[in-house]
Protein backbone atom coordinates (compact mmCIF):
# COMPACT_ATOMS: atom_id res chain seq x y z
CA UNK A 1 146.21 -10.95 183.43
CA UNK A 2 142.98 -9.37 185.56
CA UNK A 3 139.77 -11.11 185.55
CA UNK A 4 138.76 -7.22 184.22
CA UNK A 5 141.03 -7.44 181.54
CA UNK A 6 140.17 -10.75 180.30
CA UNK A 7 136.26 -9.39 180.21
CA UNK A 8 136.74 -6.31 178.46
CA UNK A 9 139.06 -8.35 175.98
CA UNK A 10 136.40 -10.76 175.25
CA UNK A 11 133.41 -7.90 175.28
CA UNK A 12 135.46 -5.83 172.84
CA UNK A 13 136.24 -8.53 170.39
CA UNK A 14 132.35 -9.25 170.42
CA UNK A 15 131.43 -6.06 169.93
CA UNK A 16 133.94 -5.90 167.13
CA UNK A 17 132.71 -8.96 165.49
CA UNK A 18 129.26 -7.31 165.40
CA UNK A 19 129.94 -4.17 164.48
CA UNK A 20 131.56 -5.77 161.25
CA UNK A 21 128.91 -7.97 160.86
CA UNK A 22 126.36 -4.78 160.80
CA UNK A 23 128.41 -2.84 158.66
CA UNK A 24 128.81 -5.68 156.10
CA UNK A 25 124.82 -5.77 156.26
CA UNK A 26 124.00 -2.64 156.07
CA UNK A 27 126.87 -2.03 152.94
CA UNK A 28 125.16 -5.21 151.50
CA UNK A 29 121.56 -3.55 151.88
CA UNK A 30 122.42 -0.66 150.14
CA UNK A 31 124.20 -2.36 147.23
CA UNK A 32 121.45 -4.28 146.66
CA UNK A 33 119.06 -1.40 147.06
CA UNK A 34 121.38 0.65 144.89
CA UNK A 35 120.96 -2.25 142.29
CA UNK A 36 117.45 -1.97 142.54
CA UNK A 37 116.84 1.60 142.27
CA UNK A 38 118.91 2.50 139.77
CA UNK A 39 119.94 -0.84 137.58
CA UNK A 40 122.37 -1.03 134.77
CA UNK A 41 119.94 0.07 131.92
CA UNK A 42 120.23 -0.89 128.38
CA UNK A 43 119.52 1.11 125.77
CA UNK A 44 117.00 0.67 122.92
CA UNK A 45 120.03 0.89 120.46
CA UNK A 46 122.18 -2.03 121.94
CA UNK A 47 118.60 -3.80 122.48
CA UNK A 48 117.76 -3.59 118.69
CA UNK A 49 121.74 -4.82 117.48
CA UNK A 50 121.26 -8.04 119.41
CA UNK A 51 117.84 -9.47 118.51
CA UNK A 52 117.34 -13.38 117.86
CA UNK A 53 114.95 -14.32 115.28
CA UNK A 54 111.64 -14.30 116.80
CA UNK A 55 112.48 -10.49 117.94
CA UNK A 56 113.62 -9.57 114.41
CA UNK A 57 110.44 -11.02 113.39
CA UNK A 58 108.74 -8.88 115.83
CA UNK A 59 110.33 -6.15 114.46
CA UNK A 60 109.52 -6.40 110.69
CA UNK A 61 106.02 -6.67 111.81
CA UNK A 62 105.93 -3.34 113.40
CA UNK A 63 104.92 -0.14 111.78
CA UNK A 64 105.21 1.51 115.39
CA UNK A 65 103.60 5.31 115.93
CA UNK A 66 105.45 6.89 118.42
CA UNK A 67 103.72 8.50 121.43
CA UNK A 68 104.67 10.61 124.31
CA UNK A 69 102.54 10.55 127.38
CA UNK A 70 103.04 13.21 129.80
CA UNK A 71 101.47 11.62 133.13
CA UNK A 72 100.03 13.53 136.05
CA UNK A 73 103.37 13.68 138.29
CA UNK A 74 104.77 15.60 134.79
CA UNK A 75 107.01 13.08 134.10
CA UNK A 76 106.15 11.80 130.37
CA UNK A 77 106.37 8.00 128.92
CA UNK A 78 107.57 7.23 125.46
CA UNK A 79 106.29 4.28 123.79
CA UNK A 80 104.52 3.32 120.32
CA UNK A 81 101.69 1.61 118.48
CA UNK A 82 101.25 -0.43 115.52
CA UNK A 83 97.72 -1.15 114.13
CA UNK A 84 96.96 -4.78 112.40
CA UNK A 85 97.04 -4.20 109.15
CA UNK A 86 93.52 -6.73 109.36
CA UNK A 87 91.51 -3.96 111.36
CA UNK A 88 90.60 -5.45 115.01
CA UNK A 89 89.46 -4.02 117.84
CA UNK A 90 92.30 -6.58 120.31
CA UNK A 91 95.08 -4.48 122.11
CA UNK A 92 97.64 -6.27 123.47
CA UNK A 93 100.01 -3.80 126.09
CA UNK A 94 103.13 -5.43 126.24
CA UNK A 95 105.18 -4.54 129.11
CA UNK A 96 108.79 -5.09 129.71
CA UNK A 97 111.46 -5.88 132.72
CA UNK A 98 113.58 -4.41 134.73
CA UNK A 99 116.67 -2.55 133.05
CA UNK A 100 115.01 -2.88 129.60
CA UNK A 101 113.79 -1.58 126.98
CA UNK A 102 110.27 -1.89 124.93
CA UNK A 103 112.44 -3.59 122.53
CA UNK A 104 111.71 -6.89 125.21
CA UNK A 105 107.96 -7.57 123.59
CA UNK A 106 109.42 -7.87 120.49
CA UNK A 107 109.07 -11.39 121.10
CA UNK A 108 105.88 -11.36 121.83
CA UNK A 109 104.61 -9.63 118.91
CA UNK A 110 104.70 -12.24 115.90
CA UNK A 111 102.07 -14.07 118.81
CA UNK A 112 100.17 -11.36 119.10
CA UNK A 113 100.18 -9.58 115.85
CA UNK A 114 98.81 -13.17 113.84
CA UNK A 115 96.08 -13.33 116.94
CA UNK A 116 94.87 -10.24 115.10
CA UNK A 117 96.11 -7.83 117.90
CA UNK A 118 97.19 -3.92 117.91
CA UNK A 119 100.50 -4.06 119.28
CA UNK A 120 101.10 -1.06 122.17
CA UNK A 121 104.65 -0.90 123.60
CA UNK A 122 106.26 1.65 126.37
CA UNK A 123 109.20 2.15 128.17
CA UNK A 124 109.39 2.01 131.97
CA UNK A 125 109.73 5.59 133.97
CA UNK A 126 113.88 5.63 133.95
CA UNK A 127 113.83 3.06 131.04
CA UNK A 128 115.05 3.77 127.24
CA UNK A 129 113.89 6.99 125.77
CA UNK A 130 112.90 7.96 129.40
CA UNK A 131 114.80 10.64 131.28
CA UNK A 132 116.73 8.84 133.73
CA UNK A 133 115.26 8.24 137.51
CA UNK A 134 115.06 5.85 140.16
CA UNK A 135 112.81 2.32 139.42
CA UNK A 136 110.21 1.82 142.18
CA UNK A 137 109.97 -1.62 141.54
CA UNK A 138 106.12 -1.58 140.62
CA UNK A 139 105.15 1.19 142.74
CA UNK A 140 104.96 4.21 140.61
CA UNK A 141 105.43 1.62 137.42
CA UNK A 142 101.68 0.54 138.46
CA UNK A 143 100.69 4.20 138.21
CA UNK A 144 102.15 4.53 134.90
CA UNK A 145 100.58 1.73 133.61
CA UNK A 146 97.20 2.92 135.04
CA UNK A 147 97.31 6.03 133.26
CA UNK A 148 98.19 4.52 130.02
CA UNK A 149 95.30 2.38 130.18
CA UNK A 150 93.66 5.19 130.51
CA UNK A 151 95.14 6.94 127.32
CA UNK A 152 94.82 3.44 125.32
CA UNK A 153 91.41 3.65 125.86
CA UNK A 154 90.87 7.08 125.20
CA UNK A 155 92.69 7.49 121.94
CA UNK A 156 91.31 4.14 120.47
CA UNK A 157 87.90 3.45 122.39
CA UNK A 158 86.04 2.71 125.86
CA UNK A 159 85.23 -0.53 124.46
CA UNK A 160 88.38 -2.16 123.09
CA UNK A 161 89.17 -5.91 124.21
CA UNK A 162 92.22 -4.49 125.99
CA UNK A 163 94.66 -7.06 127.31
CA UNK A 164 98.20 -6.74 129.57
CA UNK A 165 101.21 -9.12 128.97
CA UNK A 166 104.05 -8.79 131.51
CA UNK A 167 107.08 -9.62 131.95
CA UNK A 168 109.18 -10.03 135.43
CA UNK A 169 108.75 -6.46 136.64
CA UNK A 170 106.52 -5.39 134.01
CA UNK A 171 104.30 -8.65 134.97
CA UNK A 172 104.14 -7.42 138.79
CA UNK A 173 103.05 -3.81 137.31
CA UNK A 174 100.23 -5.65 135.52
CA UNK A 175 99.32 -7.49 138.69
CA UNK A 176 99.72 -4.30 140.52
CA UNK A 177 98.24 -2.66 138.65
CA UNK A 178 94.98 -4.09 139.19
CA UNK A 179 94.39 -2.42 142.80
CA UNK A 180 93.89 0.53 141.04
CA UNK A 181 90.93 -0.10 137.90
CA UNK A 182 89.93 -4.06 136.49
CA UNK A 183 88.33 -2.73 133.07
CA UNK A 184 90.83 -5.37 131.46
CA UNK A 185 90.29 -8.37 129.60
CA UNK A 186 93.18 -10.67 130.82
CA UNK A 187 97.01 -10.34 132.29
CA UNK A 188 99.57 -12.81 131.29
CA UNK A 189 101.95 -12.39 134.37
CA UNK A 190 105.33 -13.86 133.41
CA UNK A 191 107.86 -14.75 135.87
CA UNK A 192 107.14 -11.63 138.60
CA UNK A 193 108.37 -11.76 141.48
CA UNK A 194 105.95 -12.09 144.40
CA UNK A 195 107.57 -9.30 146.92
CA UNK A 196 110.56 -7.67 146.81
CA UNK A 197 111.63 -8.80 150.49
CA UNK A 198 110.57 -12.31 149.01
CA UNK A 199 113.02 -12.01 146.48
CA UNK A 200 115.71 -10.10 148.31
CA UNK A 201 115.45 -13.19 150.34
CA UNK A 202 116.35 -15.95 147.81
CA UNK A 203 119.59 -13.01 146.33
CA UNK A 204 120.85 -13.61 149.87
CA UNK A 205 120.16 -17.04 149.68
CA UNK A 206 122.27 -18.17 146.48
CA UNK A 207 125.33 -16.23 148.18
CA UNK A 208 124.89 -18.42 150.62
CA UNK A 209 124.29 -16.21 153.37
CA UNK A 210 121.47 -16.11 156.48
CA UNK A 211 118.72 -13.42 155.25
CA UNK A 212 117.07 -12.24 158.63
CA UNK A 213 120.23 -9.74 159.46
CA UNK A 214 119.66 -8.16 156.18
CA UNK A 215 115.85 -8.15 156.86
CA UNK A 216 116.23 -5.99 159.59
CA UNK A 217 118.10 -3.17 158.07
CA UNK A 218 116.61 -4.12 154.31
CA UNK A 219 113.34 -1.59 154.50
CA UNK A 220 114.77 1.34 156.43
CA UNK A 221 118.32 1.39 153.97
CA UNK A 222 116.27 1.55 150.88
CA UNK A 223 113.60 4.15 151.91
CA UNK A 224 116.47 6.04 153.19
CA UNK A 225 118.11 5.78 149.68
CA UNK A 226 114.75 6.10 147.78
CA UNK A 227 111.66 7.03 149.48
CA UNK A 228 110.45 3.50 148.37
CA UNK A 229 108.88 1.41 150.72
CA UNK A 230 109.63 -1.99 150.06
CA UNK A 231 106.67 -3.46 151.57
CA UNK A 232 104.70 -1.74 148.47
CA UNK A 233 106.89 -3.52 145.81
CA UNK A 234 104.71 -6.63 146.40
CA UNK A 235 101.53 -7.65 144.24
CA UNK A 236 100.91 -10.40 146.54
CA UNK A 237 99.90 -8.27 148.74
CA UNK A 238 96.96 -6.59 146.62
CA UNK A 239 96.18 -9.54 144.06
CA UNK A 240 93.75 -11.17 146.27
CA UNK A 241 91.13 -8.57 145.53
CA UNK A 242 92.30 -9.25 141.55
CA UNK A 243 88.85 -10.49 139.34
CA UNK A 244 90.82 -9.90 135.93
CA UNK A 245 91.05 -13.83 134.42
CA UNK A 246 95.34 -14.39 134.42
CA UNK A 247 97.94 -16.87 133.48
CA UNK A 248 100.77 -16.73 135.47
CA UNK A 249 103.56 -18.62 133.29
CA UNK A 250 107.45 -19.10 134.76
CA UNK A 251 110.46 -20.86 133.54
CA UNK A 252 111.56 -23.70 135.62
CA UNK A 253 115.40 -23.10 134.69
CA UNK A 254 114.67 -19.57 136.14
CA UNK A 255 117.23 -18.77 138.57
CA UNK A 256 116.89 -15.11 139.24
CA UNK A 257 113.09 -14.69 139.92
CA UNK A 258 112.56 -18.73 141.35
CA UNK A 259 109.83 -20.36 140.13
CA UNK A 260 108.08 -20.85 143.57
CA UNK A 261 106.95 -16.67 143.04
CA UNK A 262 104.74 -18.39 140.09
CA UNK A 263 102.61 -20.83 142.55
CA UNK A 264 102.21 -18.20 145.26
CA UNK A 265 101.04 -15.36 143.33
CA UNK A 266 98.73 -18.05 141.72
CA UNK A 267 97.63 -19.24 144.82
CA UNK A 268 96.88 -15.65 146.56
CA UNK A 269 95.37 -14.29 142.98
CA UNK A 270 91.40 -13.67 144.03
CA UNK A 271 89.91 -14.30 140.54
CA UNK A 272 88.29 -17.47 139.52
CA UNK A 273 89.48 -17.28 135.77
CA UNK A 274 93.14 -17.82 136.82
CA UNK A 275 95.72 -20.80 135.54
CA UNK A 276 99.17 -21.30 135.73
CA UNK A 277 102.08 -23.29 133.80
CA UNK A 278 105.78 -23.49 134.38
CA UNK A 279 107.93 -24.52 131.52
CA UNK A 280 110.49 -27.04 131.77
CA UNK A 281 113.36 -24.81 129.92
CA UNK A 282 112.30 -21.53 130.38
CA UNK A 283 114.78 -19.01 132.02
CA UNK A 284 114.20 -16.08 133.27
CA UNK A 285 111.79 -14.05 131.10
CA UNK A 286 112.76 -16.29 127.93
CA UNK A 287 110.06 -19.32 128.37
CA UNK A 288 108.77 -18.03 124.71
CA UNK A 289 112.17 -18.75 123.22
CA UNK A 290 113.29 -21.96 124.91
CA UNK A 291 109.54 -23.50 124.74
CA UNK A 292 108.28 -21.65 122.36
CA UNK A 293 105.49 -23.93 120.54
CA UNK A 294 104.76 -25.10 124.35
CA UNK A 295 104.14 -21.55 125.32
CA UNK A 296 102.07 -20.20 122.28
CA UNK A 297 100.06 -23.31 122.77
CA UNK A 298 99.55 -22.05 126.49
CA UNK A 299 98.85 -18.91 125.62
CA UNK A 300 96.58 -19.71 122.82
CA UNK A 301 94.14 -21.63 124.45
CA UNK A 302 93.81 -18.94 127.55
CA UNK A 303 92.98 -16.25 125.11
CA UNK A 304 90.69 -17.70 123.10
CA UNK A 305 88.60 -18.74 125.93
CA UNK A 306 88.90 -14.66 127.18
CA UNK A 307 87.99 -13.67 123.75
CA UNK A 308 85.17 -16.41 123.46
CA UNK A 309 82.93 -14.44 126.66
């Protein structure tokens, strides 16, 4: 065979080889950015048939108002409120994660409710009684959260002791949420992630696969699909110029958000009242039911020292 032959053999199998490698990339990319963008959402009526105890507990204690908050884009929120039945001027905004419902603070609430809090609930933008569209991943969620602040404060007072709890992507809205007003009392950021790149690194990761290739094609793929840019879906990236006291709190047995998130966004966080704690059996976004009295113990102690200023 030519010396030619043997060359363009050899250059075309290459070539080959990487153009399969680039397409399984780039088919990868926007999977996961599919996934992302528009996740499997549950809805509040599956949420409410499968509660465990604590949640049903958080749901007798509820005598939830309904609201619906048409924001400035036109696109309008549903959530509720429930008043202490021992009058108190605590709100507690308890925001949920990604493919949920509000129905994830129910267990929260019991906590909150015999601290003496109001209880204020929402779903996310494309999230239970939401009309469906695409999650941002904390980008417009931040926004949303801003303006219910806003309307929180409005409807109930300018000087309420107003407080965020968080969970996975509702705790990076509460983080992000802080580049845009600080008028709040405390965030308890559980298990966000610290970036979405971050975290579309450790997905590749635990299939066992090099994450630079997908790097590459990562931003461009999901702003293509989206309009998102990935680099915003990152509190790390603002949370240095955070002065709001926080607990950042993670599950050690967490293996979808990894724990390591916890200690960076702790360590980049740019306010002085900031602590964090990692729970031994905590999973993702369930440290309050697999160390529960550890947890409210946690959690205790943080708030009253926010509520003793």
């Amino acid at each position: 065979m030519p010396v030619w032959a043997i060359i363009l053999i050899v250059v075309g199998s290459v070539l080959l080889i990487l153009g399969g490698i680039i397409f399984f990339v780039i088919y990868s990319d926007i999977q996961m950015s599919k996934a992302t963008i528009n996740p499997k959402f549950k809805d509040r009526k599956t949420m409410l048939e499968n509660l465990n105890d604590i949640e049903k507990e958080g749901l007798s204690l509820l005598d939830p108002v309904d609201f619906a908050l048409t924001l400035k884009d036109g696109y309008v929120i549903h959530g509720d409120y429930t008043l202490n039945k021992k009058p108190s001027n605590k709100y507690i905004i308890i925001i949920h994660g990604h493919g949920s419902t509000r129905e994830g603070a129910l267990k929260y609430v019991p906590f909150y409710y015999k601290l003496g809090y109001n209880i204020i609930r929402y779903d996310h933008r494309g999230h239970g009684d939401n009309v469906r569209t695409r999650c941002s991943m904390g980008i417009n969620e931040s926004q949303d959260l801003d303006e219910i602040i806003t309307f929180v404060k409005d409807k109930f007072g300018q000087d309420i002791f107003l407080a965020l709890h968080g969970t996975s992507l509702g705790g990076a809205a509460s983080l992000l949420v802080t580049k845009y007003r600080q008028d709040i009392k405390y965030i308890i950021a559980d298990c966000p992630y610290s970036s979405m790149i971050v975290f579309a690194g450790d997905y590749v990761h635990n299939h066992h696969m090099t994450y630079w290739p997908f790097k590459i094609f990562l931003p461009t793929v999901l702003y293509k699909l989206s309009g998102f840019n990935i680099r915003e879906m990152s509190p790390i990236k603002y949370i240095g110029n955070n002065k709001v006291p926080t607990l950042h709190v993670h599950g050690l047995k967490d293996k979808f958000i990894k724990p390591y998130h916890c200690n960076l966004l702790f360590q980049k966080n740019g306010a002085e009242d900031k602590e964090i704690h990692l729970f031994p059996n905590g999973t993702h976004g369930k440290s309050v039911l697999f160390d529960h009295d550890e947890y409210e113990k946690v959690l205790r102690e943080f708030i009253s020292r926010q509520e003793s200023k």
